[in-house]
C-alpha atoms as a PDB file:
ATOM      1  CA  UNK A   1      11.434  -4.640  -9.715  1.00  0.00           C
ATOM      2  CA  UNK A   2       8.315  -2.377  -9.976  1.00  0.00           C
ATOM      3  CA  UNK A   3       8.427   1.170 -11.904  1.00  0.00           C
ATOM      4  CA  UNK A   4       4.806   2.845 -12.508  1.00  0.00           C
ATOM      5  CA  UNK A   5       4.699   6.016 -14.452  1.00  0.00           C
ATOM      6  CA  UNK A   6       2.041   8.498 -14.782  1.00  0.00           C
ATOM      7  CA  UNK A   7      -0.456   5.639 -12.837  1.00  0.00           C
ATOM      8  CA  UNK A   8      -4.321   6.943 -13.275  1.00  0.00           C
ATOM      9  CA  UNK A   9      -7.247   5.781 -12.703  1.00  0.00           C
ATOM     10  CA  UNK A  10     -10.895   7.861 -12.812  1.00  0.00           C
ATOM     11  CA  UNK A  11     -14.158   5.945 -11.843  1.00  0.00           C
ATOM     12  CA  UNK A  12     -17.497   7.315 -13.280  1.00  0.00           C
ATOM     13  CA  UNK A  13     -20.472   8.116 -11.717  1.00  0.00           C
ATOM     14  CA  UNK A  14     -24.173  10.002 -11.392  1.00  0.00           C
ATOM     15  CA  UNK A  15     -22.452  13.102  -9.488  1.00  0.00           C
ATOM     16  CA  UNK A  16     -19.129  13.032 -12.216  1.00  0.00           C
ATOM     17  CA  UNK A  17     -15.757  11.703 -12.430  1.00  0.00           C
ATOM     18  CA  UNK A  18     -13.704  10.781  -9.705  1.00  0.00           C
ATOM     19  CA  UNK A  19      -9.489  11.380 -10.375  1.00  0.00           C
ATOM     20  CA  UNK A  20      -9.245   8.480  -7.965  1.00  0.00           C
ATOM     21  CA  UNK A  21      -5.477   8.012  -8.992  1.00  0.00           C
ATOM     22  CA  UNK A  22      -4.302  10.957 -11.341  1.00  0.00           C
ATOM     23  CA  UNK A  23      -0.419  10.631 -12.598  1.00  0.00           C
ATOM     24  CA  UNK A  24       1.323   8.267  -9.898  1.00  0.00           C
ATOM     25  CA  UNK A  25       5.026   7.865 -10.756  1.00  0.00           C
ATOM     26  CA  UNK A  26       6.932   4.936  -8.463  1.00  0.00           C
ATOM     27  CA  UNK A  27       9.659   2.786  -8.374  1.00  0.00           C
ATOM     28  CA  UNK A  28      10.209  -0.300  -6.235  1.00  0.00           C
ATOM     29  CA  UNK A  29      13.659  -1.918  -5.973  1.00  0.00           C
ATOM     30  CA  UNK A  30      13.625  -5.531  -5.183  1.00  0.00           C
ATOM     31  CA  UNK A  31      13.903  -6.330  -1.223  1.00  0.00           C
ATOM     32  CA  UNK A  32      12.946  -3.313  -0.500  1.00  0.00           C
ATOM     33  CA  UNK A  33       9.688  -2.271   1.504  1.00  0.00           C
ATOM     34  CA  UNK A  34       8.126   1.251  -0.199  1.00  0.00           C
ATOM     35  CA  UNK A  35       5.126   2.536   2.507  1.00  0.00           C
ATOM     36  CA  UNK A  36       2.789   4.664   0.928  1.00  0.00           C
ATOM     37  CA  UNK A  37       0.905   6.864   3.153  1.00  0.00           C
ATOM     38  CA  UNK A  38      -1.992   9.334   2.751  1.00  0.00           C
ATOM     39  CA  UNK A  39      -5.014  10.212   4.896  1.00  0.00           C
ATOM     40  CA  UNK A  40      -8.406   8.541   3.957  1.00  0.00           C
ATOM     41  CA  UNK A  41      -9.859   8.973   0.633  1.00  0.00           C
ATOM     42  CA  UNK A  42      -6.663  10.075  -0.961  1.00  0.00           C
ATOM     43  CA  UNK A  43      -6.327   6.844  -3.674  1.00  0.00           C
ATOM     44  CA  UNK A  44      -3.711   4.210  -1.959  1.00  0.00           C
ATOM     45  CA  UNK A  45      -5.955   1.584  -2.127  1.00  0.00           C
ATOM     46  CA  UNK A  46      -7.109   2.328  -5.881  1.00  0.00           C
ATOM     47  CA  UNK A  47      -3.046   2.438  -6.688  1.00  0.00           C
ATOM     48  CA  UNK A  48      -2.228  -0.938  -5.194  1.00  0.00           C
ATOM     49  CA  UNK A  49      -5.583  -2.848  -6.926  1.00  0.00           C
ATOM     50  CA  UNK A  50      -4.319  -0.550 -10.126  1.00  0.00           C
ATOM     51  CA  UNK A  51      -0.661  -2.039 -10.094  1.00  0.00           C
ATOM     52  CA  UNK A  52      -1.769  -5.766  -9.528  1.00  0.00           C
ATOM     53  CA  UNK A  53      -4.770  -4.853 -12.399  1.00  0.00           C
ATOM     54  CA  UNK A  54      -7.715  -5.825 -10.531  1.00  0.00           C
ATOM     55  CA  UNK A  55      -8.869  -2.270 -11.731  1.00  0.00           C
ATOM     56  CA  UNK A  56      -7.489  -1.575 -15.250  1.00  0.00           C
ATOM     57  CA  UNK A  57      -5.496   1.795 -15.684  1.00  0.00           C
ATOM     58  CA  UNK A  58      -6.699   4.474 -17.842  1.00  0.00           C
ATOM     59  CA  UNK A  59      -3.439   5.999 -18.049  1.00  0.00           C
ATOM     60  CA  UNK A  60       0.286   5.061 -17.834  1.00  0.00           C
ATOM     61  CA  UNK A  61       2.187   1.737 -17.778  1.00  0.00           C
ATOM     62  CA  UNK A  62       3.137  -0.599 -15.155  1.00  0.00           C
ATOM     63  CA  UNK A  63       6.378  -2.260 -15.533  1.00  0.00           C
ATOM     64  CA  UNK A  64       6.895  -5.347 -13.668  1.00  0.00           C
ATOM     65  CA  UNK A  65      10.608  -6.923 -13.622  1.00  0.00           C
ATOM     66  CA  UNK A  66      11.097  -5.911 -16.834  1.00  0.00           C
ATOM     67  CA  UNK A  67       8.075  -6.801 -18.848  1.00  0.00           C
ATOM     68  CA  UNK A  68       4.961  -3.838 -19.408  1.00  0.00           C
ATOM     69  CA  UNK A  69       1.716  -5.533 -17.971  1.00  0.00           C
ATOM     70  CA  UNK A  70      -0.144  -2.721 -18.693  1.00  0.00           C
ATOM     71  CA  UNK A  71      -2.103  -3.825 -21.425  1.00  0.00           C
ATOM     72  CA  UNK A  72      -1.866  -7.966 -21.114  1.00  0.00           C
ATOM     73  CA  UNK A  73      -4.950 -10.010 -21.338  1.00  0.00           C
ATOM     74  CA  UNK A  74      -5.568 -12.200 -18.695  1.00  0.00           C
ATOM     75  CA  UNK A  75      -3.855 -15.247 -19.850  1.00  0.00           C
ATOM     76  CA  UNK A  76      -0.876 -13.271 -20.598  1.00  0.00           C
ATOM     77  CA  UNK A  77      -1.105 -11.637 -17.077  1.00  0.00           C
ATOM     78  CA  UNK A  78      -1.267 -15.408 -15.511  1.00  0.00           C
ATOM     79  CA  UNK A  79       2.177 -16.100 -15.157  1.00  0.00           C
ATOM     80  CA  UNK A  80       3.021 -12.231 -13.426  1.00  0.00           C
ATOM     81  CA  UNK A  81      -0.295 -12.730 -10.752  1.00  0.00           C
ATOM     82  CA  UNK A  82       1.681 -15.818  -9.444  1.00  0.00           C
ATOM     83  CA  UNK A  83       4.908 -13.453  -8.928  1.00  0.00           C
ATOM     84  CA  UNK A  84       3.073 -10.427  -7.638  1.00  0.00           C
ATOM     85  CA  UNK A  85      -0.156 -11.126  -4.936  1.00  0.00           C
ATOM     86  CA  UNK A  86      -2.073  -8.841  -2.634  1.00  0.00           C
ATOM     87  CA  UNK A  87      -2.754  -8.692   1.292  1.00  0.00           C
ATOM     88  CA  UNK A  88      -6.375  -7.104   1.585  1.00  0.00           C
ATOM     89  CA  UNK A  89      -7.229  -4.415   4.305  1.00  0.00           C
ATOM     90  CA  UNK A  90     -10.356  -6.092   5.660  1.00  0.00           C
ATOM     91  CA  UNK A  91      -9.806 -10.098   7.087  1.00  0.00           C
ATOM     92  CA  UNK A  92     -13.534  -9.990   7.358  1.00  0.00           C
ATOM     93  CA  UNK A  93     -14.428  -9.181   4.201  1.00  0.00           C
ATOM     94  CA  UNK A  94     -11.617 -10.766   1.662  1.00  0.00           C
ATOM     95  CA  UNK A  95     -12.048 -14.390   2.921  1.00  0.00           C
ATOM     96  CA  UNK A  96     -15.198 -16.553   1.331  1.00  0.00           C
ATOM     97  CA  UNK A  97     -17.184 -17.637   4.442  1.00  0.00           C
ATOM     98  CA  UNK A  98     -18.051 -20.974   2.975  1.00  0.00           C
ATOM     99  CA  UNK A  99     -14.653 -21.981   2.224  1.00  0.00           C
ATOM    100  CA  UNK A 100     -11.998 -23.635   4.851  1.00  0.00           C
ATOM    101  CA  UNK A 101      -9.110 -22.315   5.677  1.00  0.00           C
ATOM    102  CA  UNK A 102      -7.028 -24.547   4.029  1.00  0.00           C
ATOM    103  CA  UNK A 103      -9.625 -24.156   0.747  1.00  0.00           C
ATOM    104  CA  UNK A 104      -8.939 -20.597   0.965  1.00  0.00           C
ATOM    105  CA  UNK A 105      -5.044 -20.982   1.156  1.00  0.00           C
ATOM    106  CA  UNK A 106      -5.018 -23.668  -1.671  1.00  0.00           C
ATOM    107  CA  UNK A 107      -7.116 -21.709  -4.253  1.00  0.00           C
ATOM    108  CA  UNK A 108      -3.892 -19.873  -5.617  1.00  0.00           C
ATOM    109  CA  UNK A 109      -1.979 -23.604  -6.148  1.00  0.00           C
ATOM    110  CA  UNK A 110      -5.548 -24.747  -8.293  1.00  0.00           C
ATOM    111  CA  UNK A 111      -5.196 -21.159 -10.474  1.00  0.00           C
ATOM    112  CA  UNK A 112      -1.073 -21.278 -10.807  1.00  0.00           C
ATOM    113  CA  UNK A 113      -1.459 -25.978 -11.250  1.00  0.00           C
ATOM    114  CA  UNK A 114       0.772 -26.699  -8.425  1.00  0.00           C
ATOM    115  CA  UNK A 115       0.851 -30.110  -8.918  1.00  0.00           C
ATOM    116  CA  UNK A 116      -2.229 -31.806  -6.536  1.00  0.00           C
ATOM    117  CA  UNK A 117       0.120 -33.938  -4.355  1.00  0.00           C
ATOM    118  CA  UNK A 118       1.160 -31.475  -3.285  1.00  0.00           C
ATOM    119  CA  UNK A 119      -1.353 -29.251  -2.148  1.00  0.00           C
ATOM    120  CA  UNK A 120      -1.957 -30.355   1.775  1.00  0.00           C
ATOM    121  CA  UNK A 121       2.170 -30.417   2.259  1.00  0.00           C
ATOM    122  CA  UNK A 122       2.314 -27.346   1.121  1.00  0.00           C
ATOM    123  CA  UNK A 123      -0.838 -25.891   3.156  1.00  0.00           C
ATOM    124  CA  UNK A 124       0.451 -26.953   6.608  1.00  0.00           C
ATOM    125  CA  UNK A 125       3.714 -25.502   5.819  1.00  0.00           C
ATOM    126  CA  UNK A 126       1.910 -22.092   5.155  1.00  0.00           C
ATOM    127  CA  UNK A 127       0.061 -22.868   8.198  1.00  0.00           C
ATOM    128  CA  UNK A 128       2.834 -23.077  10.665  1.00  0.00           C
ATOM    129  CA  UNK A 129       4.735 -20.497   8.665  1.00  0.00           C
ATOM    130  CA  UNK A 130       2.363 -17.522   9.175  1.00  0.00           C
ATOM    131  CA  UNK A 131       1.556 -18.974  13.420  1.00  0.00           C
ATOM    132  CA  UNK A 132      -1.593 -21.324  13.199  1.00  0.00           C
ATOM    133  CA  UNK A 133      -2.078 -24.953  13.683  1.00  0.00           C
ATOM    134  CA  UNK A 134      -2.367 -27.361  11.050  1.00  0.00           C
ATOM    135  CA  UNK A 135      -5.432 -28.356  12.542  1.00  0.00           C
ATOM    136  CA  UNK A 136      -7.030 -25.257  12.132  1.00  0.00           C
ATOM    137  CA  UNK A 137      -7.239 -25.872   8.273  1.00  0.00           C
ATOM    138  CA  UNK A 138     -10.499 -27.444   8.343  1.00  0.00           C
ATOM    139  CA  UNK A 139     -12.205 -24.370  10.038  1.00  0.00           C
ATOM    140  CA  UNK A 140     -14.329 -21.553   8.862  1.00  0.00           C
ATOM    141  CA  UNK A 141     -13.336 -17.745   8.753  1.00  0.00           C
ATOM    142  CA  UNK A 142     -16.079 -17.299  11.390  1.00  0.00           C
ATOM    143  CA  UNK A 143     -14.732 -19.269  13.810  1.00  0.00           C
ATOM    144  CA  UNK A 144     -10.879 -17.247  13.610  1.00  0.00           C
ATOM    145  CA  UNK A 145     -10.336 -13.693  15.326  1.00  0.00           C
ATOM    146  CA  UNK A 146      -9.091 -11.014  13.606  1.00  0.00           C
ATOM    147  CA  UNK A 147      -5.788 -11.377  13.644  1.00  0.00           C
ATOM    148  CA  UNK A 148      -5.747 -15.388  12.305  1.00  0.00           C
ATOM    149  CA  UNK A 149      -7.900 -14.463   9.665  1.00  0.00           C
ATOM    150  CA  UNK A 150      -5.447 -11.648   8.513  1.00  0.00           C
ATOM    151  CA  UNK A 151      -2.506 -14.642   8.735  1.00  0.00           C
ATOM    152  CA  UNK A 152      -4.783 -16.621   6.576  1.00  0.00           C
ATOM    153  CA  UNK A 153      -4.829 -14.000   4.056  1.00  0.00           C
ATOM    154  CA  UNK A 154      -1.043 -13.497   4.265  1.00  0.00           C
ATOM    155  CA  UNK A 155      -0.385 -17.594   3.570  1.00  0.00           C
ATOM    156  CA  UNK A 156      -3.155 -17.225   0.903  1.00  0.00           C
ATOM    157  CA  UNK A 157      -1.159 -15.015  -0.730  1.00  0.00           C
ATOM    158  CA  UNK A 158       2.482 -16.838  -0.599  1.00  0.00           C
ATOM    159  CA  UNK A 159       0.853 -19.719  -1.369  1.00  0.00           C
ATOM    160  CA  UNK A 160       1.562 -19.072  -5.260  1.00  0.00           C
ATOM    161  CA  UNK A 161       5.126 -18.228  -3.908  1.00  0.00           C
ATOM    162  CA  UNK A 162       5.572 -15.007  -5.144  1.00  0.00           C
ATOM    163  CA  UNK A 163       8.364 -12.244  -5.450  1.00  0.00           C
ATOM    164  CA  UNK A 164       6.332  -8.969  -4.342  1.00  0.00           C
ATOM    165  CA  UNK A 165       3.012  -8.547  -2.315  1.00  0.00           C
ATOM    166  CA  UNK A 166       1.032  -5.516  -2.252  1.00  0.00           C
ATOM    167  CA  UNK A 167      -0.100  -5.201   1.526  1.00  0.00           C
ATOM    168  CA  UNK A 168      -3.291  -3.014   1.933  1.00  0.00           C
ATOM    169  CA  UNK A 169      -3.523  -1.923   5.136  1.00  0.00           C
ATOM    170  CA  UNK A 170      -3.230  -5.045   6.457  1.00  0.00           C
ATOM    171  CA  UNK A 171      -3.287  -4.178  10.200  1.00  0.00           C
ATOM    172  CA  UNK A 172      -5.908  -1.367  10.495  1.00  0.00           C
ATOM    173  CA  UNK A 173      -8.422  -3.616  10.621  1.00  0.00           C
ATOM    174  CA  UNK A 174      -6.931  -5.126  14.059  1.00  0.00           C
ATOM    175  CA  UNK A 175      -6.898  -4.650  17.799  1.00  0.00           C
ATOM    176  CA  UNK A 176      -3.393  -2.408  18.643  1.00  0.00           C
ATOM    177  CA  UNK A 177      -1.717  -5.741  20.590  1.00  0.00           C
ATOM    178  CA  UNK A 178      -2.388  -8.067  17.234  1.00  0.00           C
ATOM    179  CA  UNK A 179      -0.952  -4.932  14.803  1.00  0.00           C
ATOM    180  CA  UNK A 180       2.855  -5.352  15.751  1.00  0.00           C
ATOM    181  CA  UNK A 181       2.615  -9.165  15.778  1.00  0.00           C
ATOM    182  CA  UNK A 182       1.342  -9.488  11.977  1.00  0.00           C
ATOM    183  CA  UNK A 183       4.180  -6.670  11.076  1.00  0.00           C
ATOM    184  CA  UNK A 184       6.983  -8.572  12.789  1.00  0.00           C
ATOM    185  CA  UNK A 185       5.986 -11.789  11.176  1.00  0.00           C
ATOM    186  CA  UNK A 186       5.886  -9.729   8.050  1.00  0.00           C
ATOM    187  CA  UNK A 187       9.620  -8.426   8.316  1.00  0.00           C
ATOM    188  CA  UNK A 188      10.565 -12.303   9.075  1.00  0.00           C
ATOM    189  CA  UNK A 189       8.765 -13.387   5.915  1.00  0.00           C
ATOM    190  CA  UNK A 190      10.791 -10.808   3.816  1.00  0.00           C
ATOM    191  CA  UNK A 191      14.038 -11.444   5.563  1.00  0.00           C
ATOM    192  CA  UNK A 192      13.087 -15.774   4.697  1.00  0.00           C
ATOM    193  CA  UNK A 193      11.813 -15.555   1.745  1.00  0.00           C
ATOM    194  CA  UNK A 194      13.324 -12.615  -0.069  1.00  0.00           C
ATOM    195  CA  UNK A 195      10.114 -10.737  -0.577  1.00  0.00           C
ATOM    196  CA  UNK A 196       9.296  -7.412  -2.123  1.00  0.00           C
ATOM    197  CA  UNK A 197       6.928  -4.944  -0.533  1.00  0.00           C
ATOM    198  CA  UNK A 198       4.731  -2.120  -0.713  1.00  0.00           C
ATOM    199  CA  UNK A 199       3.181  -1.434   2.336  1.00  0.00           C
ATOM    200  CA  UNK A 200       0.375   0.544   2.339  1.00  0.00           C
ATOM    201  CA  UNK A 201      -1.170   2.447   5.347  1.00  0.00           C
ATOM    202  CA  UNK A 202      -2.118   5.025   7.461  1.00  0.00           C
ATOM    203  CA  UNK A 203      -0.109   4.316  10.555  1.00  0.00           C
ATOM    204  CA  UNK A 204       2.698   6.436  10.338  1.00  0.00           C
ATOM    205  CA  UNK A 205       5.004   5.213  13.160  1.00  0.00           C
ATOM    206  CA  UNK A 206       4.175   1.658  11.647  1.00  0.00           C
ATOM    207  CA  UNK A 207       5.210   3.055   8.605  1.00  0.00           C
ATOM    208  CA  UNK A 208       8.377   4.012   9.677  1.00  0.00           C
ATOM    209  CA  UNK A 209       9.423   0.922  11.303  1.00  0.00           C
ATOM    210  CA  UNK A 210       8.885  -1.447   8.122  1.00  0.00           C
ATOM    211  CA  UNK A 211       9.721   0.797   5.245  1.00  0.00           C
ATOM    212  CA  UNK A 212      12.479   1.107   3.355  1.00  0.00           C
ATOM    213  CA  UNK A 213      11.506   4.038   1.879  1.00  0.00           C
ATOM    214  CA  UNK A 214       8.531   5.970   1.808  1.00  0.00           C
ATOM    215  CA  UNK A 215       6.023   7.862  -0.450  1.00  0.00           C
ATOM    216  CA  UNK A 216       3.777  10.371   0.569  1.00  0.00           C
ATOM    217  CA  UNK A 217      -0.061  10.822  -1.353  1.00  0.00           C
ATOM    218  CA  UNK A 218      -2.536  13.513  -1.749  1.00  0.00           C
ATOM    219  CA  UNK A 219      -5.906  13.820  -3.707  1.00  0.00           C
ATOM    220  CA  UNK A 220      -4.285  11.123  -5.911  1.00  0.00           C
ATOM    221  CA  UNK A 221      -1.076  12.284  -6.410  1.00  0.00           C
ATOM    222  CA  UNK A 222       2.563  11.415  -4.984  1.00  0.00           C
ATOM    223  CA  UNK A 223       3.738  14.919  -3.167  1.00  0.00           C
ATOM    224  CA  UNK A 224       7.057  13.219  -1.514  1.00  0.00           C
ATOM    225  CA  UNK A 225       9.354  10.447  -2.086  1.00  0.00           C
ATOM    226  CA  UNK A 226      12.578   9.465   0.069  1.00  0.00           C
ATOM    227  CA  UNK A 227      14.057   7.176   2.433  1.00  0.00           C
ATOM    228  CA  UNK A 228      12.144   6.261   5.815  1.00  0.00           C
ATOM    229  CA  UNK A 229      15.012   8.355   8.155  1.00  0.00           C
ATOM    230  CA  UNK A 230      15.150  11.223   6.077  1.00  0.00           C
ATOM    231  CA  UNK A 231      11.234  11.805   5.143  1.00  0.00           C
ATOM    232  CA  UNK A 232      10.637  11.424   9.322  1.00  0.00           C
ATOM    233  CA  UNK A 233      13.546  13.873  10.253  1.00  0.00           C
ATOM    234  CA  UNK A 234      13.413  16.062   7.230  1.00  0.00           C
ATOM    235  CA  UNK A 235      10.116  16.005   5.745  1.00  0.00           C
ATOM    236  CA  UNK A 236       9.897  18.849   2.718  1.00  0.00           C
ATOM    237  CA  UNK A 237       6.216  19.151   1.156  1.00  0.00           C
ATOM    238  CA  UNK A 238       4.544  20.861   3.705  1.00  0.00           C
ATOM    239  CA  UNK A 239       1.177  18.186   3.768  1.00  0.00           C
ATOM    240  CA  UNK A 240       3.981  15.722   4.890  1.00  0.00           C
ATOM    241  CA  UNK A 241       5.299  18.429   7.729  1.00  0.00           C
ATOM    242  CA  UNK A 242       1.576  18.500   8.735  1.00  0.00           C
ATOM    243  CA  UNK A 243       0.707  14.513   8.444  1.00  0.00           C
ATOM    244  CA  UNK A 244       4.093  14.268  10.295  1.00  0.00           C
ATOM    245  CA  UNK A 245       3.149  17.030  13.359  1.00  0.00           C
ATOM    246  CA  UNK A 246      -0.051  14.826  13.938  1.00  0.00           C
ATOM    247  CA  UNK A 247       1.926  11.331  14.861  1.00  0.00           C
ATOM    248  CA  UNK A 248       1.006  10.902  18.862  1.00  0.00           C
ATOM    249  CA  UNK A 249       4.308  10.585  20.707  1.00  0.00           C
ATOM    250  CA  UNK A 250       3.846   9.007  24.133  1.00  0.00           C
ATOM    251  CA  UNK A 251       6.347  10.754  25.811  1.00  0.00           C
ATOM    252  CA  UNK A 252       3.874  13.824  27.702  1.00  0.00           C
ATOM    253  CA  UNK A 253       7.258  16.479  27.612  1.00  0.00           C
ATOM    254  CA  UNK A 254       8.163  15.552  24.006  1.00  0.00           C
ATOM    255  CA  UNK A 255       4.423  15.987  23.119  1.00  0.00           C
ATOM    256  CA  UNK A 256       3.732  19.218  24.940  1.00  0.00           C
ATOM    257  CA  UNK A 257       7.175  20.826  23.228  1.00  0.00           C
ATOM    258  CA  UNK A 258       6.536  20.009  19.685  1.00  0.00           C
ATOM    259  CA  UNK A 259       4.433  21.773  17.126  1.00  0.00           C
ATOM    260  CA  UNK A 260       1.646  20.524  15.401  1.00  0.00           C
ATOM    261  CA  UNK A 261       0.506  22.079  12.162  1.00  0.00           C
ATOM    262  CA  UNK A 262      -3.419  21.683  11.479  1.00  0.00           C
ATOM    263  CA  UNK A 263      -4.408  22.221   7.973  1.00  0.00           C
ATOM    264  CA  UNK A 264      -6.988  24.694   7.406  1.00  0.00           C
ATOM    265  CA  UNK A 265     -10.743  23.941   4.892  1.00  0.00           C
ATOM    266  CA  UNK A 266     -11.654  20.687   4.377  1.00  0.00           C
ATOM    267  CA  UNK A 267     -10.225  18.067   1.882  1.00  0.00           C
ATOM    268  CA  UNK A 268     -10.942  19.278  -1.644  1.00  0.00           C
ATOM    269  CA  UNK A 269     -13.595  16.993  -3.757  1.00  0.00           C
ATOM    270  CA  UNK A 270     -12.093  14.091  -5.995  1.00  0.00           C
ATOM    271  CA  UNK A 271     -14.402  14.383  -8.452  1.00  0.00           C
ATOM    272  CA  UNK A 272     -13.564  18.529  -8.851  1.00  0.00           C
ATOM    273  CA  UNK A 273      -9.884  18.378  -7.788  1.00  0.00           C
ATOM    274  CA  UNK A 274      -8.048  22.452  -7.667  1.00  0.00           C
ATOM    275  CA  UNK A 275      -6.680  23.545 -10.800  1.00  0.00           C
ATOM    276  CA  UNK A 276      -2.407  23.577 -10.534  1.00  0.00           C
ATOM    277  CA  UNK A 277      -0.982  22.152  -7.430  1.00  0.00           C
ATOM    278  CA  UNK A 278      -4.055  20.006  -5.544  1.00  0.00           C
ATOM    279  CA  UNK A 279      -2.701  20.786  -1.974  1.00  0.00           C
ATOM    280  CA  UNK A 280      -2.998  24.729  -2.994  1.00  0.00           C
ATOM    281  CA  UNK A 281      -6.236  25.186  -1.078  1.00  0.00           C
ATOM    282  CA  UNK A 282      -4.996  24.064   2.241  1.00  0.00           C
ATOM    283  CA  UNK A 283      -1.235  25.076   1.984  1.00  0.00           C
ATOM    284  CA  UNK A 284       0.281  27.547   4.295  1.00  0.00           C
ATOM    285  CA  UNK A 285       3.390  28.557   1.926  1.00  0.00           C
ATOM    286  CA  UNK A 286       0.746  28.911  -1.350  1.00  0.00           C
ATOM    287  CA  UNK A 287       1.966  31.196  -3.830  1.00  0.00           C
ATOM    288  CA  UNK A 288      -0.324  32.705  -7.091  1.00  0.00           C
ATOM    289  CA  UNK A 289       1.783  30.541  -9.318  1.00  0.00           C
ATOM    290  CA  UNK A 290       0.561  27.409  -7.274  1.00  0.00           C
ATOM    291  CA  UNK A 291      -3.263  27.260  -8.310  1.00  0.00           C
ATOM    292  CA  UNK A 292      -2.084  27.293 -12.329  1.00  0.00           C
ATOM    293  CA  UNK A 293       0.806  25.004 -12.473  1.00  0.00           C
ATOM    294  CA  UNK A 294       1.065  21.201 -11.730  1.00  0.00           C
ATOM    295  CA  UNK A 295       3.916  20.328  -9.461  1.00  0.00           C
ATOM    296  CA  UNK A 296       5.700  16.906 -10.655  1.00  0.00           C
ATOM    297  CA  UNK A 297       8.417  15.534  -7.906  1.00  0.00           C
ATOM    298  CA  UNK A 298      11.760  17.313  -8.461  1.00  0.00           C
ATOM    299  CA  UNK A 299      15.060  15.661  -6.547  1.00  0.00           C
ATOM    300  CA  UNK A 300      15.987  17.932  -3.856  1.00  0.00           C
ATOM    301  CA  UNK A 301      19.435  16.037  -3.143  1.00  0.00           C
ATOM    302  CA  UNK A 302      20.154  12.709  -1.438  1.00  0.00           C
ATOM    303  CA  UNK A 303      17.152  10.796  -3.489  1.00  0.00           C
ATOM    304  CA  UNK A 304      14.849  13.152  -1.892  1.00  0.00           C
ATOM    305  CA  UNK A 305      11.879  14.004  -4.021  1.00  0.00           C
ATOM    306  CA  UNK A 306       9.440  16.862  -3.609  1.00  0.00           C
ATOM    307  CA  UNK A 307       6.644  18.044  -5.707  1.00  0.00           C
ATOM    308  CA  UNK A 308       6.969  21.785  -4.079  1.00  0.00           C
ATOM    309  CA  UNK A 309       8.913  24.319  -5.528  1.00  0.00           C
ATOM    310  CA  UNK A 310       8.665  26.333  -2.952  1.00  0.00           C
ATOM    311  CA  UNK A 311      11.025  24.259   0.062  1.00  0.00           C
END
């Protein structure tokens, strides 16, 4: 449904140029959740806004069900916004205070001219479809918690009824006991409505539990791609053996047997990224060859795909 080759995306600034997003290469099949996971800083947000062109590429082509929407204007990118939305990270930030809910939910039918009669119909459905009362549509943001204003967000964006929705980190933002409910209504939307995903995030275990498959990022680049079972038993790159080692387990005998791997030095700069393979500075298996030439993902058997030589 989605293929994006050789993604990138630099930003420009006083202190230089930040490789934000340098060469991301991705495929999503349709139905499928992809999870894309990375520490802080390392460009998942960037990719997502990228793909749905709220920042435009410098580099590389997005193909979306077929058609390139790399280079589309905005009217011609009309008709593919209302197929492909976005769930943003913060609920505090991405909803206008001085709109209602319902407002905020029926934007997307104004844009895409759902026809007006049927606007408050299909705004209660959305309502009761993502947990809140119908009643609730003449509130502000201010006077939801956390987790209602993320649902709002998630009906804002199936209110154009689309085919694929980028989710940003749409449950760091939220208290621990509110996280698992907006996933699980998540997985119930996909299973109803036939939705695409990628699910971007931090959380590993959370990761785990909603992908399909899952794609591993550092200093702007993909390092590891494979299926949610066999990157968590079998991970190859060794950042992902390290971001792996440092998932809590709650189990005290499990946790006190298993390894963890720290990573030495601190995070290279985006702006001045190492020369070769980015993860050279900070890898434990780092040969010579490694700070000259730049690793691209190589299938390592079962649809398992590494960007070390070296595993």
């Amino acid at each position: 449904m989605l293929t994006v080759e050789g993604l990138t995306k630099y930003f420009h600034t006083q202190s230089g140029t930040v490789h934000s997003v340098d060469g991301v290469s991705l495929t999503v099949s349709r139905g499928e959740t992809l999870g894309l996971v990375g520490e802080s800083g390392c460009g998942k947000t960037t990719t997502g806004r990228t793909i749905i062109r709220l920042y435009e590429p410098d580099k590389g082509c997005i193909i979306f069900d077929g058609h390139d929407i790399t280079h589309m204007n905005q009217r011609e990118l009309l008709p593919f916004r209302k197929r492909i939305q976005m769930i943003f990270q913060d609920p505090y930030a991405s909803l206008n205070p001085r709109m209602t809910a319902g407002d905020i939910i029926r934007e997307p039918m104004i844009v895409h001219h759902v026809p007006k009669d049927e606007h408050t119909d299909r705004v209660n459905h959305l309502l009761k479809l993502v947990g809140l009362n119908t009643e609730q549509a003449g509130r502000y943001p201010h006077e939801f918690s956390g987790g209602q204003r993320q649902r709002i967000g998630i009906a804002r964006a199936l209110a154009a009824e689309p085919e694929m929705i980028i989710c940003d980190e749409p449950i760091s933002a939220l208290d621990v006991s509110i996280q698992a409910q907006i996933v699980n209504m998540l997985e119930d939307l996909q299973k109803s409505l036939g939705l695409t995903y990628l699910f971007i995030a931090h959380d590993l275990s959370m990761v785990r539990h909603i992908s399909t498959r899952v794609a591993v990022m550092y200093l702007g680049s993909i390092v590891e791609i494979a299926g949610s079972d066999e990157l968590y038993t079998n991970p190859l790159h060794p950042y992902t053996v390290s971001l792996l080692s440092s998932v809590p387990i709650p189990d005290p005998e499990k946790s006190s047997q298993r390894k963890i791997i720290p990573l030495k030095g601190e995070i290279p700069s985006a702006i001045n990224p190492p020369s070769g393979c980015k993860f050279h500075t900070r890898c434990p298996n780092a040969k010579p060859e490694c700070k000259t030439i730049t690793q691209i993902l190589q299938d390592k058997g079962n649809n398992h795909l590494c960007a070390c030589p070296f595993v």
